[in-house]
C-alpha atoms as a PDB file:
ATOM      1  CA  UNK A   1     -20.827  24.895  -1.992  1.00  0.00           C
ATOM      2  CA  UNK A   2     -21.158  23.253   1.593  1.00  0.00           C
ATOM      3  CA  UNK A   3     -21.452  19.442   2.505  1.00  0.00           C
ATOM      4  CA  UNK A   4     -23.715  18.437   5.092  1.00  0.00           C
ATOM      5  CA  UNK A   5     -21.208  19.927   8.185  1.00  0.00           C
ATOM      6  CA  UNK A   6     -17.802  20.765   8.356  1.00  0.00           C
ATOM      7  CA  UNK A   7     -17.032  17.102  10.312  1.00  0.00           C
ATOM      8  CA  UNK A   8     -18.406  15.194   7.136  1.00  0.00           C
ATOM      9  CA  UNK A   9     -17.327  17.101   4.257  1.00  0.00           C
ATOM     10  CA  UNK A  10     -16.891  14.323   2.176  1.00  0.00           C
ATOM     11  CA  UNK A  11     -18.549  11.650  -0.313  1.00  0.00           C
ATOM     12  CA  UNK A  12     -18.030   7.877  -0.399  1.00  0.00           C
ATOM     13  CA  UNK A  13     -18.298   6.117  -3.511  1.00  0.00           C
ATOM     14  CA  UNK A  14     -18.530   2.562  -5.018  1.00  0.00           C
ATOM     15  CA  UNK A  15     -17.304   2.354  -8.406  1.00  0.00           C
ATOM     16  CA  UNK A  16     -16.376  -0.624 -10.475  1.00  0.00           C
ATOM     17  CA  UNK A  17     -12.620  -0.036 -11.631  1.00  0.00           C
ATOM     18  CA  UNK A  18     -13.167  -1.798 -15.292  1.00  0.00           C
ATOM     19  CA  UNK A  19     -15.420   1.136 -16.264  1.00  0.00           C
ATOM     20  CA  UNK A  20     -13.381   3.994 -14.385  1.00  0.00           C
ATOM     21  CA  UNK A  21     -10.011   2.606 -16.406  1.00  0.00           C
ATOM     22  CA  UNK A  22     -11.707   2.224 -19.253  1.00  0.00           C
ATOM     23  CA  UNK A  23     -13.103   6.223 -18.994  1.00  0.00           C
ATOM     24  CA  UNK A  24      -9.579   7.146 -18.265  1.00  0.00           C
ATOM     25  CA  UNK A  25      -7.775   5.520 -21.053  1.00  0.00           C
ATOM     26  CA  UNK A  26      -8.973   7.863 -23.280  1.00  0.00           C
ATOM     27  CA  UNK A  27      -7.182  10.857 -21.476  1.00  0.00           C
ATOM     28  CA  UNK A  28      -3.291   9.596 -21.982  1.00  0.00           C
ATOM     29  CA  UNK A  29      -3.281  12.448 -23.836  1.00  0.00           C
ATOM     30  CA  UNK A  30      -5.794  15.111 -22.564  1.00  0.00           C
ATOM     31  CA  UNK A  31      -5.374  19.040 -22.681  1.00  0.00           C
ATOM     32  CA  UNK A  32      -7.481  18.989 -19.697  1.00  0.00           C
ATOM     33  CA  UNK A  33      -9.563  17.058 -17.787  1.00  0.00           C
ATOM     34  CA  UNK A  34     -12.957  17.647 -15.434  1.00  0.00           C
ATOM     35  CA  UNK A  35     -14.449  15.126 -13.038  1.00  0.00           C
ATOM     36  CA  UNK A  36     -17.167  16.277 -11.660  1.00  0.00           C
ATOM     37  CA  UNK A  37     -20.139  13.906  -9.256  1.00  0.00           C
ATOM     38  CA  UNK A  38     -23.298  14.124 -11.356  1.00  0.00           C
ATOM     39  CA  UNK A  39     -26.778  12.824 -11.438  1.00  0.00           C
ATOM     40  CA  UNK A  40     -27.796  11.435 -14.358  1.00  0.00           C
ATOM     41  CA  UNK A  41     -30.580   8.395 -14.071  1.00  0.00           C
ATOM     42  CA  UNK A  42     -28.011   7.237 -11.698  1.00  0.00           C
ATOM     43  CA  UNK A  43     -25.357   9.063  -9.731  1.00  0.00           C
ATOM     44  CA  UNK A  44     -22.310   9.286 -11.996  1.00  0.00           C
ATOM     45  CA  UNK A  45     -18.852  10.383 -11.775  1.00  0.00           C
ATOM     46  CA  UNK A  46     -18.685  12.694 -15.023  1.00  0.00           C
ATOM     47  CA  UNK A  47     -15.599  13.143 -17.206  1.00  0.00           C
ATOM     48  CA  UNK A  48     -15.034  15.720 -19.452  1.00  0.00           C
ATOM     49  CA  UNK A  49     -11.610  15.176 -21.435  1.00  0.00           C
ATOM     50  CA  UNK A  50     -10.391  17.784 -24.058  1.00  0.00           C
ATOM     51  CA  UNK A  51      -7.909  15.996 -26.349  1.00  0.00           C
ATOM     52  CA  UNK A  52      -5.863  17.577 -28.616  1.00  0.00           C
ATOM     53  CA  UNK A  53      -7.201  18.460 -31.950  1.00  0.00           C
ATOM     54  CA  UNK A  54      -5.625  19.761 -35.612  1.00  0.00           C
ATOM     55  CA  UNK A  55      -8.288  22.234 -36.226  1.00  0.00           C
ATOM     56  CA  UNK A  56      -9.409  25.105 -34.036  1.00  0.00           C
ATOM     57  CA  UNK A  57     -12.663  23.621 -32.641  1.00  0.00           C
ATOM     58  CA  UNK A  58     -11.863  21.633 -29.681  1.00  0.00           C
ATOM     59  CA  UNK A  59     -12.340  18.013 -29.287  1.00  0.00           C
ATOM     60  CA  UNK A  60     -13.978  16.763 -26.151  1.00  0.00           C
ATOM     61  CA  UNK A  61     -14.890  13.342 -25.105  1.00  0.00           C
ATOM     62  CA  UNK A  62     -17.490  12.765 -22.370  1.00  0.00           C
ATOM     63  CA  UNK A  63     -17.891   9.709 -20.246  1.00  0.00           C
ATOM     64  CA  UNK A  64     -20.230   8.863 -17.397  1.00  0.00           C
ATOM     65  CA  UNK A  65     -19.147   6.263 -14.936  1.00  0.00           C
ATOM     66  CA  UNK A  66     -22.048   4.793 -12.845  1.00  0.00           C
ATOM     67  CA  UNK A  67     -20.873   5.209  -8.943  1.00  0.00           C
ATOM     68  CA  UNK A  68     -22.896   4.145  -5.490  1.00  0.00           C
ATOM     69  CA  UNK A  69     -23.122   6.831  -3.075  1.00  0.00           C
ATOM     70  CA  UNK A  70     -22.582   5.173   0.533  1.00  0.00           C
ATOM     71  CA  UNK A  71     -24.362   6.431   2.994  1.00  0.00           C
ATOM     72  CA  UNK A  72     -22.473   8.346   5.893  1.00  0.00           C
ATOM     73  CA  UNK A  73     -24.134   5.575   8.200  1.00  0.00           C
ATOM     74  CA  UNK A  74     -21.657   3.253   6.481  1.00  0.00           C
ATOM     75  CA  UNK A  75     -18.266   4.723   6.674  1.00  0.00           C
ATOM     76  CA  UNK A  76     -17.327   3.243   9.955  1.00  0.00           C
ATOM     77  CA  UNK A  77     -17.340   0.144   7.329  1.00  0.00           C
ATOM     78  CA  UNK A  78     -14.399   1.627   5.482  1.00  0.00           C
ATOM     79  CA  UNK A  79     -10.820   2.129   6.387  1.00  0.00           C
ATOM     80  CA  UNK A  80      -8.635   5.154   5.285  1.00  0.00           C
ATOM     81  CA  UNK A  81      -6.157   3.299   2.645  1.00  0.00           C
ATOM     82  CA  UNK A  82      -2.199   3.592   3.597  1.00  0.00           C
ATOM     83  CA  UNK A  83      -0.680   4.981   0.437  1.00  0.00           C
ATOM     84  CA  UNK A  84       2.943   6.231   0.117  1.00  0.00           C
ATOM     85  CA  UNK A  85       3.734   9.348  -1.109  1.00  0.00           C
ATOM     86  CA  UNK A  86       3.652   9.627  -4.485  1.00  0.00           C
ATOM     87  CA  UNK A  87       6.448  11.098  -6.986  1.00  0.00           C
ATOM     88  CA  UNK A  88       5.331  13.196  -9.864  1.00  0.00           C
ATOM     89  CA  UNK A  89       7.197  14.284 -12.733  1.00  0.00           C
ATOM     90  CA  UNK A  90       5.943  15.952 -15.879  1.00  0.00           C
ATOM     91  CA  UNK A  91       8.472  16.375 -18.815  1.00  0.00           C
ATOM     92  CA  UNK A  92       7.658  18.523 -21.944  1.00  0.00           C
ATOM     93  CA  UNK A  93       9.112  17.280 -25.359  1.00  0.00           C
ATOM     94  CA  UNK A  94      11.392  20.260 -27.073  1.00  0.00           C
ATOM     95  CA  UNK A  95       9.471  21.100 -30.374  1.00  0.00           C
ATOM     96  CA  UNK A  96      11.606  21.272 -33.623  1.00  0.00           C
ATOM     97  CA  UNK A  97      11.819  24.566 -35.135  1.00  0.00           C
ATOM     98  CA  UNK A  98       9.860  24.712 -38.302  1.00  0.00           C
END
């Protein structure tokens, strides 16, 4: 896949946070999860979680969060955000023997 040039390989987009959190809540304890930038009616950010599940099918959970595109025009408009570096840890839980 290619962008529109290597300088603006990017995408801007305007979501409201209540519905991205509320998308996201339901993958606290995801196997996996996919975002991909879809177009539905509406461009969408698309989430496909795969949750655990006690039988062999899987159990996914789709949700579609409504997003603006901005247009390149208006990126001057929007500042690069200062965030520190992050710390991640992931810790697995020792399973009893059965």
């Amino acid at each position: 896949m290619q962008g529109v040039s290597e300088e603006f390989n990017e995408i801007y987009l305007d979501v409201v946070v209540d519905h991205l959190v509320k998308a996201l809540r339901s993958a606290a304890a995801a196997k996996s999860l996919k975002m991909k930038l879809t177009k539905k009616q509406t461009p969408c950010l698309t989430f496909e979680i795969e949750l655990p599940s006690l039988v062999s099918a899987p159990r996914t959970v789709v949700h579609d969060v409504p997003v603006s595109v901005i247009a390149r025009r208006m990126w001057a408009n929007f500042a690069q955000p200062e965030v520190e570096a992050g710390d991640m840890k992931k810790t697995a839980q020792e399973q009893p023997d059965r």
